[in-house]
Protein backbone atom coordinates (compact mmCIF):
# COMPACT_ATOMS: atom_id res chain seq x y z
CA UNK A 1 0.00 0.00 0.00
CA UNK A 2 1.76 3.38 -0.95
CA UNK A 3 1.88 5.73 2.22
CA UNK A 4 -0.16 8.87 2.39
CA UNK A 5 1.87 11.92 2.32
CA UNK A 6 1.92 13.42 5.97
CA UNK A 7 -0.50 16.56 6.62
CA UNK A 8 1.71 18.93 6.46
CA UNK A 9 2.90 18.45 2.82
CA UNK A 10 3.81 21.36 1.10
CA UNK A 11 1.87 19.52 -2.78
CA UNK A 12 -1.22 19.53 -2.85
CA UNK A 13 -2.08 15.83 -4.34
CA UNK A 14 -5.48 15.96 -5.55
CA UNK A 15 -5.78 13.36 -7.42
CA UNK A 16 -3.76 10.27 -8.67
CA UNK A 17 -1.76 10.32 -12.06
CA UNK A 18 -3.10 8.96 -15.28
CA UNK A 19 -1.28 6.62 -16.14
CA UNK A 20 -3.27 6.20 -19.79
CA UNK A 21 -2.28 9.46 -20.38
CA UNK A 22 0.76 11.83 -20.97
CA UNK A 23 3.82 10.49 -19.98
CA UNK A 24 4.01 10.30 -16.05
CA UNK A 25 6.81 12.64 -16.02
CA UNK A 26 5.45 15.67 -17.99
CA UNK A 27 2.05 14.83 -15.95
CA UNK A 28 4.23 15.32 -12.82
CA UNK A 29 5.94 18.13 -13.93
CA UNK A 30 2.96 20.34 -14.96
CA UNK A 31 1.18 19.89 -11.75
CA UNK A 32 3.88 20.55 -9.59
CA UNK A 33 4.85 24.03 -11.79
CA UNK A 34 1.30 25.14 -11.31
CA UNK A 35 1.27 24.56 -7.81
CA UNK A 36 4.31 26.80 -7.99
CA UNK A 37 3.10 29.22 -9.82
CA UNK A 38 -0.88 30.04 -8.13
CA UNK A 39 1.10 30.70 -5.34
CA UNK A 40 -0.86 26.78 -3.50
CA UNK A 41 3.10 26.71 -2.37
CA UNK A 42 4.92 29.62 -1.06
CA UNK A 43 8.86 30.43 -1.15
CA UNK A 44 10.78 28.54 0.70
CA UNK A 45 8.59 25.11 1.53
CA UNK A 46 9.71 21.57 1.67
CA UNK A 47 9.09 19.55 -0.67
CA UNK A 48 8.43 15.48 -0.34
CA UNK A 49 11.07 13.50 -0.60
CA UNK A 50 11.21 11.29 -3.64
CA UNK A 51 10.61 7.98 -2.02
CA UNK A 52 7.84 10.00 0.05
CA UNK A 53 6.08 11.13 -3.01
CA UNK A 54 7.09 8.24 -5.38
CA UNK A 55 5.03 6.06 -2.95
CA UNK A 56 2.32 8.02 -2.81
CA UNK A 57 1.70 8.46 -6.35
CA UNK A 58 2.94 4.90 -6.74
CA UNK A 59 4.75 5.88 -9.49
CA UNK A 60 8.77 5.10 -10.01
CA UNK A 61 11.18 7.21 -7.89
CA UNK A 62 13.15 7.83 -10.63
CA UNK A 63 10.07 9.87 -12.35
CA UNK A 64 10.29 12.16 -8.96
CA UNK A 65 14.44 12.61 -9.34
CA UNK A 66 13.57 13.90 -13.09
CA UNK A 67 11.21 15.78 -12.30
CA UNK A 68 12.86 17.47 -9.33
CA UNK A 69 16.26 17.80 -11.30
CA UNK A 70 14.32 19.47 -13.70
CA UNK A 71 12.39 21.89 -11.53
CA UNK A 72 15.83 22.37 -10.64
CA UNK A 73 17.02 23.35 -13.49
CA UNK A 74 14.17 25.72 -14.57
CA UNK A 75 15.09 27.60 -11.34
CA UNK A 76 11.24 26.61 -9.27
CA UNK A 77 12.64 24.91 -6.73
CA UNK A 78 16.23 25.13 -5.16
CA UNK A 79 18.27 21.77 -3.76
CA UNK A 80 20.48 21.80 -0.54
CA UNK A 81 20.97 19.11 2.08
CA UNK A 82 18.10 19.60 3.79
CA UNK A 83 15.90 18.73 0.94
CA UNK A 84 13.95 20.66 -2.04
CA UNK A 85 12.56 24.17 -1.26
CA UNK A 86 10.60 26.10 -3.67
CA UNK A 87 12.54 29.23 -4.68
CA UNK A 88 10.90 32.60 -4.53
CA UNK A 89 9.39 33.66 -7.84
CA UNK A 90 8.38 37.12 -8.87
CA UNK A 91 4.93 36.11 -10.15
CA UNK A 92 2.68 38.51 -12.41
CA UNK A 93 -0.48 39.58 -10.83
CA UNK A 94 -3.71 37.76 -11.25
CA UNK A 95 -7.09 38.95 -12.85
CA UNK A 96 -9.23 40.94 -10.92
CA UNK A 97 -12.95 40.80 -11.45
CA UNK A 98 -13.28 40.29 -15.36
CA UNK A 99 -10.08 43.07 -16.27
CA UNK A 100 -7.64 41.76 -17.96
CA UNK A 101 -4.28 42.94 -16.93
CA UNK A 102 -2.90 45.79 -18.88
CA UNK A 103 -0.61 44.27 -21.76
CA UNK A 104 2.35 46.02 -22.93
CA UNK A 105 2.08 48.39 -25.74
CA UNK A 106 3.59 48.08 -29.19
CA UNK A 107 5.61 50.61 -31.33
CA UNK A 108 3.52 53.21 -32.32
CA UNK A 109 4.89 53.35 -35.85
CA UNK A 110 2.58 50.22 -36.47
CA UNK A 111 -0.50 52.34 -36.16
CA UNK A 112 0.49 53.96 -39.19
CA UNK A 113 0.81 50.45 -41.20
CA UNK A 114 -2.80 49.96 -42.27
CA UNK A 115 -4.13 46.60 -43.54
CA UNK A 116 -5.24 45.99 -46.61
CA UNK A 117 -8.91 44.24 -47.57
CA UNK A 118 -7.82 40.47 -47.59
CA UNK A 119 -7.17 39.30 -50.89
CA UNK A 120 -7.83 35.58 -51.11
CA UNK A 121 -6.02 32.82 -51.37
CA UNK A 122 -2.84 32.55 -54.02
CA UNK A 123 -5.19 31.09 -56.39
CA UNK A 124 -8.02 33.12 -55.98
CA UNK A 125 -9.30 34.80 -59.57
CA UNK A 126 -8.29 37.57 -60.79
CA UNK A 127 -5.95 38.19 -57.71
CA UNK A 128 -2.85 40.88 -58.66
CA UNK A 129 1.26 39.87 -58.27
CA UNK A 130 0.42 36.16 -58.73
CA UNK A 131 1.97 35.05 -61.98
CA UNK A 132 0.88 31.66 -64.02
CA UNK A 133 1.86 29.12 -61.11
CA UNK A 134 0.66 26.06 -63.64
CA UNK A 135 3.04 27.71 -66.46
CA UNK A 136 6.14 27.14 -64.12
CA UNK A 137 8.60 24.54 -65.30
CA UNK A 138 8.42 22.99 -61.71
CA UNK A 139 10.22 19.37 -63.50
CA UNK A 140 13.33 21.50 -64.74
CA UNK A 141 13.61 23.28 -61.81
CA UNK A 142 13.64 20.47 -59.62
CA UNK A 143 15.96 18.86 -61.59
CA UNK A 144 18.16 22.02 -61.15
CA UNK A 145 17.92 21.79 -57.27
CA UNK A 146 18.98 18.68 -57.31
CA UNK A 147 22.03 19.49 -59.31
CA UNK A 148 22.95 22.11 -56.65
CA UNK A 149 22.43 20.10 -53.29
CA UNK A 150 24.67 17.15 -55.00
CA UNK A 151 27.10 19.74 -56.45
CA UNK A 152 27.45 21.79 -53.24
CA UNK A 153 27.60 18.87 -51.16
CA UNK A 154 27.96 18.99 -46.81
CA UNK A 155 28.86 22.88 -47.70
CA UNK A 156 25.52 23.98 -49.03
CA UNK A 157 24.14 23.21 -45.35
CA UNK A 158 25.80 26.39 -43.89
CA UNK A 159 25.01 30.02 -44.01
CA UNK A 160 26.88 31.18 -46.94
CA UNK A 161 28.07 34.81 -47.94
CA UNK A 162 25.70 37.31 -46.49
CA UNK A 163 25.40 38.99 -49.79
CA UNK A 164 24.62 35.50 -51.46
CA UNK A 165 25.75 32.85 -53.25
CA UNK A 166 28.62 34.50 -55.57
CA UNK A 167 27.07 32.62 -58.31
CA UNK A 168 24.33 33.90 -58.41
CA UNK A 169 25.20 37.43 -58.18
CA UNK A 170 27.18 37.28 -61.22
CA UNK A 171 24.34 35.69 -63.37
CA UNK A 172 22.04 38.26 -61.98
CA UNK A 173 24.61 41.19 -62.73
CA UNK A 174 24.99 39.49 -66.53
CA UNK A 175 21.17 38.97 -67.07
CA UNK A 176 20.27 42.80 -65.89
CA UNK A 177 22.93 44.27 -68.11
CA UNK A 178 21.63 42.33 -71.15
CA UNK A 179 18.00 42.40 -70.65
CA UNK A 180 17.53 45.87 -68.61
CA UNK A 181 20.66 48.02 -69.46
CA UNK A 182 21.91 47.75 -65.58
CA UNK A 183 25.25 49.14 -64.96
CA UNK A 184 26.75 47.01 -61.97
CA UNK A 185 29.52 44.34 -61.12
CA UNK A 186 28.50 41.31 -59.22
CA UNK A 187 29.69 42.93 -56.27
CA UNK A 188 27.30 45.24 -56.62
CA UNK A 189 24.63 42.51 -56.35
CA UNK A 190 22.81 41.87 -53.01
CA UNK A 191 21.08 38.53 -52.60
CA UNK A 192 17.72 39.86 -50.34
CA UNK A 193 14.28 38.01 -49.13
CA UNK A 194 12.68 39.05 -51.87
CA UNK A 195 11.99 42.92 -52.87
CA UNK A 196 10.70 44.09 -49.72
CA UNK A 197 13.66 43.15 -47.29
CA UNK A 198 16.06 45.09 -49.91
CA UNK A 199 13.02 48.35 -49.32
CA UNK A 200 13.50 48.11 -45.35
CA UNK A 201 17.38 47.47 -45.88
CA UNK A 202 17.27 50.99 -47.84
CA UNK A 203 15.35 52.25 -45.38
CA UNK A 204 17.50 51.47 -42.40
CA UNK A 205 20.86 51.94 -43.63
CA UNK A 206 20.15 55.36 -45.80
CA UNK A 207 18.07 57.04 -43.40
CA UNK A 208 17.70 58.59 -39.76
CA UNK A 209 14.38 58.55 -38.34
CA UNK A 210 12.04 61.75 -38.91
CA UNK A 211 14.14 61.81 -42.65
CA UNK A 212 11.35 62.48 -45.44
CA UNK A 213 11.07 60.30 -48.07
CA UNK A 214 8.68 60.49 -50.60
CA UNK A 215 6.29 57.49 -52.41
CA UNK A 216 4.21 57.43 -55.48
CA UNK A 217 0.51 57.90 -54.62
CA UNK A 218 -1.11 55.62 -55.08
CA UNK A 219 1.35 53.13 -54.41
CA UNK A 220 2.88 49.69 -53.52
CA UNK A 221 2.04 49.69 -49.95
CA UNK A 222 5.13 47.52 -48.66
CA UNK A 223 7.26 50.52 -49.50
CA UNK A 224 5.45 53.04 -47.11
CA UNK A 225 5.14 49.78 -44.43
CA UNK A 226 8.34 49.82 -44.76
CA UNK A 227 8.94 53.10 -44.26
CA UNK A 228 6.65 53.73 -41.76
CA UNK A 229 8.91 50.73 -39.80
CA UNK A 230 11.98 53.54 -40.20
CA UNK A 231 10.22 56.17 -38.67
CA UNK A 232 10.14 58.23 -41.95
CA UNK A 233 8.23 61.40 -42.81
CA UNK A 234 6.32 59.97 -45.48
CA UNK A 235 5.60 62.45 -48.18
CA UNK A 236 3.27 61.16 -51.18
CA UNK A 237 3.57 62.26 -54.40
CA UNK A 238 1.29 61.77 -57.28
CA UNK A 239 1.55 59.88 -60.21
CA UNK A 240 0.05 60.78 -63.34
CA UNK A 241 0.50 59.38 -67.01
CA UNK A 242 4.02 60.04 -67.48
CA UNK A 243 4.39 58.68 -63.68
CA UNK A 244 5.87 60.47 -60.44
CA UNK A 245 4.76 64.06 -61.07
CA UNK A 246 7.34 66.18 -59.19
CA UNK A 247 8.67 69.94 -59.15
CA UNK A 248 10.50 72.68 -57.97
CA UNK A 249 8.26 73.45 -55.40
CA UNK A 250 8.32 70.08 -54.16
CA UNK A 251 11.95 69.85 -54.00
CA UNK A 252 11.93 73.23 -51.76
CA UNK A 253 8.80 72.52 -49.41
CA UNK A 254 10.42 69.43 -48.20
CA UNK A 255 13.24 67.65 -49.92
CA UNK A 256 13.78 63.96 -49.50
CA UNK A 257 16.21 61.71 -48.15
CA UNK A 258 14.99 58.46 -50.07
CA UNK A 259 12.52 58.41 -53.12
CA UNK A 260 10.50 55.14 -54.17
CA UNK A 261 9.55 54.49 -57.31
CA UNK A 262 8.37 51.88 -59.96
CA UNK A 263 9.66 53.72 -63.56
CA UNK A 264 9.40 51.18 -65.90
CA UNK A 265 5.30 49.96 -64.94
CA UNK A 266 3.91 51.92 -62.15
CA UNK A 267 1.85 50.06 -59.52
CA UNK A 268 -0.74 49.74 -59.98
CA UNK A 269 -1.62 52.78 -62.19
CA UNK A 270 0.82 50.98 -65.23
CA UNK A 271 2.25 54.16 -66.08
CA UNK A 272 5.88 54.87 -67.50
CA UNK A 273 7.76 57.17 -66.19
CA UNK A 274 9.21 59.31 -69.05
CA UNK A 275 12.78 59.96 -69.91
CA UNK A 276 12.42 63.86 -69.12
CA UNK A 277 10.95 63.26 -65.60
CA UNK A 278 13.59 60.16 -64.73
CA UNK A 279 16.69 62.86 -65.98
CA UNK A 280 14.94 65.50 -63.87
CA UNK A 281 14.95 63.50 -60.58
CA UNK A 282 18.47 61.88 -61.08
CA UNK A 283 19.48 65.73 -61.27
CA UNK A 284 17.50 66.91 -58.42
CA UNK A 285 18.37 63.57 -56.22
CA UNK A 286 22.24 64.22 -56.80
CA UNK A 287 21.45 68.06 -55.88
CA UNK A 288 20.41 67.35 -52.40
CA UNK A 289 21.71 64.25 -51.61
CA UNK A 290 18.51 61.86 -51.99
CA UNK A 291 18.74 58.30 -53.00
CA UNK A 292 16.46 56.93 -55.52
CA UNK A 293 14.96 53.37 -55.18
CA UNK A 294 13.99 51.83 -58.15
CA UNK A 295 11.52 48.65 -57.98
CA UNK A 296 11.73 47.49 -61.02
CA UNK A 297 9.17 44.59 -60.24
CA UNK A 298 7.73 43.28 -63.45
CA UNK A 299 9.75 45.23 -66.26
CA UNK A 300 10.55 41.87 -68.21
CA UNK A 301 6.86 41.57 -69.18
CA UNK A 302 6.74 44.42 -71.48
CA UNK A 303 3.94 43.27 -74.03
CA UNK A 304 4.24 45.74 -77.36
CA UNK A 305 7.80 46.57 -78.33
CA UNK A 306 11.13 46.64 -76.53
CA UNK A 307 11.32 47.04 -72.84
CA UNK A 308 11.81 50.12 -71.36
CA UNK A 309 15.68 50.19 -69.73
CA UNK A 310 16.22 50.72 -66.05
CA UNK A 311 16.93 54.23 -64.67
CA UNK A 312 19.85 53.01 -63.22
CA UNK A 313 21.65 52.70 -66.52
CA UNK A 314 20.33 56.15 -67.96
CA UNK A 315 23.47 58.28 -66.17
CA UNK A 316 27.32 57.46 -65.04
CA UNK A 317 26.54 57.00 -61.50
CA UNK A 318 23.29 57.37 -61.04
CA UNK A 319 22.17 57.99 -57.31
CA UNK A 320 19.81 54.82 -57.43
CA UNK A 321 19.47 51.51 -55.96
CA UNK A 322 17.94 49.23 -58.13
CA UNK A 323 15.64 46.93 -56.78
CA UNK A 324 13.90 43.12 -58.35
CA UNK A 325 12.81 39.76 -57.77
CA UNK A 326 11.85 36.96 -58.80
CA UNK A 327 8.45 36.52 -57.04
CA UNK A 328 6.87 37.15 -60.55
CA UNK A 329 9.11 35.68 -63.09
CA UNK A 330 9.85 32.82 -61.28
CA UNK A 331 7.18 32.16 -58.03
CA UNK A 332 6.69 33.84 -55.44
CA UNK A 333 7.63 31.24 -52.54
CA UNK A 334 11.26 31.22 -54.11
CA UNK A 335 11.40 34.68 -52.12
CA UNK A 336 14.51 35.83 -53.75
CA UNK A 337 14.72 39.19 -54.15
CA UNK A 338 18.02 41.57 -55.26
CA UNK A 339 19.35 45.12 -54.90
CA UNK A 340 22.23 46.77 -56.67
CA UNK A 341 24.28 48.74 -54.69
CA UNK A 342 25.85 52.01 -56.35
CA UNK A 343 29.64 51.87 -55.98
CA UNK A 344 30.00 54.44 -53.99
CA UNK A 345 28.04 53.12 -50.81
CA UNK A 346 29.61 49.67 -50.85
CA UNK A 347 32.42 50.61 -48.75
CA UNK A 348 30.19 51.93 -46.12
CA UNK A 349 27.55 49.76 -46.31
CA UNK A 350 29.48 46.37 -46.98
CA UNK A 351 29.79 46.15 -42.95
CA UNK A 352 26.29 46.35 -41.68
CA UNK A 353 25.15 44.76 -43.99
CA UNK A 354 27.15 41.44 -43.08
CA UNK A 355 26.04 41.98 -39.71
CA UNK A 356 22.34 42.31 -40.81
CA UNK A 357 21.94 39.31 -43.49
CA UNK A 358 23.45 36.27 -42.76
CA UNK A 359 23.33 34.06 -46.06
CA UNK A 360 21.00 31.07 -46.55
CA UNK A 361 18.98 29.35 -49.21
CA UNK A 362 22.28 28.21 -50.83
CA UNK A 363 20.73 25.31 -52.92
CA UNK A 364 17.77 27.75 -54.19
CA UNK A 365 20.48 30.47 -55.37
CA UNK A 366 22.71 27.60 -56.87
CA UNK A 367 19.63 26.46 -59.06
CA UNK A 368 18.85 29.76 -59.92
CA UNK A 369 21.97 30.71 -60.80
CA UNK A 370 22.23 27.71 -63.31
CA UNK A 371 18.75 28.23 -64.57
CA UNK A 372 19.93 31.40 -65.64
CA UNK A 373 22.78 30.52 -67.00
CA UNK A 374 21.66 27.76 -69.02
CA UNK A 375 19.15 29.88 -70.81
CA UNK A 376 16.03 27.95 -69.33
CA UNK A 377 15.18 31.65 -67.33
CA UNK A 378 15.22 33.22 -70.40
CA UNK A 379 13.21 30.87 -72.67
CA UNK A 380 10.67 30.88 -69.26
CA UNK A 381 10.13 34.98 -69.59
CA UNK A 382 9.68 34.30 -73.23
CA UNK A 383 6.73 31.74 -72.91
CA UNK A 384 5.29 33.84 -69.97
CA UNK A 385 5.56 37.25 -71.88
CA UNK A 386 3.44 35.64 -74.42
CA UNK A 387 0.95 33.93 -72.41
CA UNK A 388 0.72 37.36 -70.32
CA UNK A 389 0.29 39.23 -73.40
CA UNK A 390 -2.63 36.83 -74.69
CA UNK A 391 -4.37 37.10 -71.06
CA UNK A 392 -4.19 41.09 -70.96
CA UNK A 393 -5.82 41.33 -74.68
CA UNK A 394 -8.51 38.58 -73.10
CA UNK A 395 -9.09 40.59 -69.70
CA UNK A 396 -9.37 44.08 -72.02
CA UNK A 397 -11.88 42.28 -74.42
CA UNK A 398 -14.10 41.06 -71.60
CA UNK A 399 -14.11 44.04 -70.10
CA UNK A 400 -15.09 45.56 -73.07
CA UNK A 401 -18.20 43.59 -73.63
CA UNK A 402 -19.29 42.44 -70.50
CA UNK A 403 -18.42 45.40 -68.31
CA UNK A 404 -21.46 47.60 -68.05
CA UNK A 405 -20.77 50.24 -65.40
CA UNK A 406 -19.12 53.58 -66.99
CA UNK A 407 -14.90 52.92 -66.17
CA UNK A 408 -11.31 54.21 -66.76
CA UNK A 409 -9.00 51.69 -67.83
CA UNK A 410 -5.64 51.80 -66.87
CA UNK A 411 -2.44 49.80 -66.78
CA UNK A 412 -0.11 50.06 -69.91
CA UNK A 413 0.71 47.11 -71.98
CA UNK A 414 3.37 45.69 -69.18
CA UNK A 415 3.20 43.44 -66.39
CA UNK A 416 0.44 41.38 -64.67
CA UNK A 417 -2.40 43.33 -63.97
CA UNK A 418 -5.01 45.99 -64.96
CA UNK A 419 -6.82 48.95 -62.99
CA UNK A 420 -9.94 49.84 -63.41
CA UNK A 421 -11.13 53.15 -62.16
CA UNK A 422 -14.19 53.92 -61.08
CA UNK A 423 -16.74 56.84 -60.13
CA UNK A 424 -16.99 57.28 -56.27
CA UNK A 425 -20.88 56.23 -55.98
CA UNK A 426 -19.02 52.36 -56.74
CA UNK A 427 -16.89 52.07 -53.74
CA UNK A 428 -14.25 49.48 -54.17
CA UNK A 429 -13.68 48.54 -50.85
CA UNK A 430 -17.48 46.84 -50.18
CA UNK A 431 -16.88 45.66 -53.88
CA UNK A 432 -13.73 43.74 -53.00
CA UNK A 433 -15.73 42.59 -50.00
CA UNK A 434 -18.37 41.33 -51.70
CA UNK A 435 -16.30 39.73 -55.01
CA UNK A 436 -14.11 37.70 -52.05
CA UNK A 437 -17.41 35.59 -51.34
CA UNK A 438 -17.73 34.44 -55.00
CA UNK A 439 -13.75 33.68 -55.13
CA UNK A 440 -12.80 36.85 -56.97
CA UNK A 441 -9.86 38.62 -55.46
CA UNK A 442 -9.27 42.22 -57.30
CA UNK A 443 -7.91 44.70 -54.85
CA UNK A 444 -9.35 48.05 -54.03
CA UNK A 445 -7.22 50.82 -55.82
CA UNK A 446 -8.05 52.90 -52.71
CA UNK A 447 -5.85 51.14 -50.46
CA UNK A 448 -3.01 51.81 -52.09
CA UNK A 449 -3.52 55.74 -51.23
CA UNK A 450 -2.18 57.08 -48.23
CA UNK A 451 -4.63 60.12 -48.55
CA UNK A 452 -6.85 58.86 -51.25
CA UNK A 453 -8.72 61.56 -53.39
CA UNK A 454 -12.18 60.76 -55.08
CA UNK A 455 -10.32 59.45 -58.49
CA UNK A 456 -8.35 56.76 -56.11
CA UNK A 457 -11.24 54.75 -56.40
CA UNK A 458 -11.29 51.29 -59.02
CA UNK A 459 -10.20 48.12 -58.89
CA UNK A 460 -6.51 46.31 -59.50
CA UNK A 461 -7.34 43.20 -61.32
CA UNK A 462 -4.62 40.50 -61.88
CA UNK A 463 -4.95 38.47 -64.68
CA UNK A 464 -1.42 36.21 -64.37
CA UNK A 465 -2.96 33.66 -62.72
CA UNK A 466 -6.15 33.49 -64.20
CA UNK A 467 -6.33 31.63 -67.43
CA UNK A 468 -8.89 33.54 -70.65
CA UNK A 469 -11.63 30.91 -70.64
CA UNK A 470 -12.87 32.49 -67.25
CA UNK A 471 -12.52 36.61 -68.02
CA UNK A 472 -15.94 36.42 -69.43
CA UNK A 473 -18.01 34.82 -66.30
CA UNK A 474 -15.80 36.57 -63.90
CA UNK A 475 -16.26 39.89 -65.61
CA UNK A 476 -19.81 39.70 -66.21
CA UNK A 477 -20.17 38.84 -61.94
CA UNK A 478 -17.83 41.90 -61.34
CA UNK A 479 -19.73 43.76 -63.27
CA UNK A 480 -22.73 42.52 -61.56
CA UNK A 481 -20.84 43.37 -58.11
CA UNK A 482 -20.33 46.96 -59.06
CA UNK A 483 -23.47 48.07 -59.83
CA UNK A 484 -25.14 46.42 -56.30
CA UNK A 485 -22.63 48.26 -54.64
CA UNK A 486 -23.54 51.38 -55.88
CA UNK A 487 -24.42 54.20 -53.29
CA UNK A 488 -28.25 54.65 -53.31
CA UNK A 489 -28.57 58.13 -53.67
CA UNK A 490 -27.13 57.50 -57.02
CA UNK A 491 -28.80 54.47 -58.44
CA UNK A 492 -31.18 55.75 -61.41
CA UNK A 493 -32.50 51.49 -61.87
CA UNK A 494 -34.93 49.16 -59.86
């Protein structure tokens, strides 16, 4: 018969293990901690010996000496000669009534990141920055993975260079000098987490909080939540048909530190910024010592004529970091991403930057490097420039017919996706809201406004992932969308 524990035990015992259940120890364990921790124990108390409570639990002794050693360990209880004594704990206070103690607070710098409508699962219709996921030569990439984890061998397990496989930088450096008229050496090159960890990397190492930067408007909103994380001055600027629409004025009021832009296919608006305008802000950049980042995010689906070079290349050093990925012309769960660094800041930047990245995703860069190399990148953008190309004349055409609420469209011939503006009395956000229900997924053009006017009103519909044998039934239920959402005071029908 195991022996009760004597009266005066410190444990309160009440009731036996189960010995069905978790293990005996981690049963053990967790009741003993939470007698700790309500405080059913106070500092200092004796615990049971192990034979003491082994026997009354009539579980092995051994099971106790774990646990104890473990409690131990943890710092609960303390061991001495005289036995185990529960160590005094600083324990948070408990609930009072139904008020929840008062959490602690967060930076406020998030209150300024505002979230955006949700926009459906990856495969959702019509969804923007999703390219043809189906279209992807998943075989010959895997085959090209494979190739790197056998070729890199125990190696390709460790961190690697900070600014990425070496590799890889060199076929990006070659590709972007071909294809996009890129000045840079592969040194140059930094290997990021896609596109939006080489945005908060510029925005970190090139700025000082309360520095102004400005953003087109409307815009891609990971640059301004990325921003917003630096403690910037955000200043938007608009955009207009030949792009960011700046001036003298603007330059005086309040002149930047850091500039984002998207020159070759504005998002989402689609338009180009013009030579004029890009010479103009190179000019005024270098004049008052402002940095330029250039997304260049989806220039390699240009869809009528040549591609539009890179700012970057326009001038001999040009105050811009240029920015890509390959989220769209590869996929986006590859999350490789790339900045080129002008020459000038890769002395002082080389540093930090070791300490802030720290390498990784060795066998993904490997294959990628290769696939580029071996030409299979290149005959990918050619298949998906023409399958793009084929599902933007489809999306225009549907919208065309089927369509039947008065619209702007907008968008260029580039890229993955169209805009759509509309009058206010359609407002895109309950739009968005209700298309989500029927597995549509445009985004509201609103939301990419920091201070959105009347005219920042439409919706951003992707068309990469959607193939042209739906545009007609999705259009014609958009269009059916719009017009329910339309304010009363303005609807004229039944």
């Amino acid at each position: 018969m195991p022996q009760p524990l004597a009266d005066d035990s410190l444990v309160l015992i009440d009731a036996p293990l189960d010995k069905a259940g978790a293990p005996l120890q981690r049963q053990l364990h967790d009741r003993l901690k939470q007698a700790i921790l309500a405080g059913r124990v106070t500092p200092g108390s004796r615990l049971p010996g192990s034979r003491v409570l082994s026997d009354a639990l009539s579980i092995s002794r051994n099971t106790v000496t774990a646990v104890y050693e473990l409690l131990v360990a943890e710092g609960y209880v303390q061991s001495d000669r005289q036995g185990t004594r529960v160590a005094a704990l600083s324990r948070p206070p408990l609930r009072v009534g139904r008020d929840e103690p008062a959490a602690p607070g967060v930076a406020s710098r998030l209150s300024n990141i505002r979230t955006m409508v949700s926009r459906g699962h990856t495969t959702a219709a019509l969804r923007p920055g999703v390219p043809a996921l189906a279209q992807f030569p998943l075989a010959t990439w895997r085959r090209a993975v494979d190739r790197a984890i056998q070729q890199a061998g125990p190696a390709g397990l460790g961190y690697g260079d900070p600014f990425g496989a070496p590799a890889l930088r060199a076929a990006i450096a070659r590709h972007l000098g071909l294809s996009r008229g890129v000045r840079c050496t592969p040194a140059q090159v930094v290997i990021t987490e896609g596109a939006q960890e080489a945005v908060a990397l510029c925005a970190r190492m090139l700025t000082n909080p309360g520095d102004t930067a400005w953003i087109e408007e409307p815009g891609y909103r990971g640059a301004k939540a990325a921003m917003h994380a630096a403690d910037l001055h955000i200043v938007p600027k608009r955009v207009d048909a030949e792009g960011l629409a700046t001036g003298d004025a603007d330059w005086a009021a309040r002149p930047p530190r850091l500039i984002y832009t998207t020159p070759s296919h504005q998002y989402p608006a689609g338009a180009v910024l013009s030579v004029p305008r890009r010479l103009a802000l190179i000019a005024k950049a270098r004049q008052h010592g402002a940095w330029i980042i250039e997304d260049d995010y989806d220039s390699e689906f240009r869809h009528a004529g040549e591609s539009i070079a890179a700012m970057q290349g326009l001038v001999d050093h040009a105050p811009v970091l240029y920015l890509g990925t390959f989220s769209k012309t590869m996929f986006p769960s590859l999350r490789v991403g790339f900045m080129v660094v002008p020459e000038v800041l890769l002395a002082p930047l080389s540093p930090p930057l070791k300490e802030l990245l720290r390498g990784g995703h060795l066998h993904e860069q490997l294959a990628l490097a290769a696939f580029i190399d071996s030409g299979e990148f290149g005959r990918h953008l050619g298949r998906m420039r023409r399958l793009y190309r084929d599902r933007q004349r489809g999306l225009r055409d549907a919208l065309t017919r089927h369509f039947k609420v008065p619209h702007t469209l907008e968008g260029g011939h580039s890229g993955m996706h169209l805009t759509v503006r509309l009058a206010p009395r359609f407002p895109d956000t309950a739009i968005v809201e209700a298309a989500g229900r029927y597995g549509i997924s445009p985004v509201a053009l609103s939301g990419f406004a920091l201070r959105p006017l009347p005219e920042d009103n439409g919706l951003v519909l992707g068309y990469g992932n959607t193939p042209v044998e739906l545009y007609e039934p999705l259009v014609k239920r958009l269009s059916q969308l719009v017009r329910a959402a339309e304010t009363p005071a303005h609807k004229t029908g039944p």
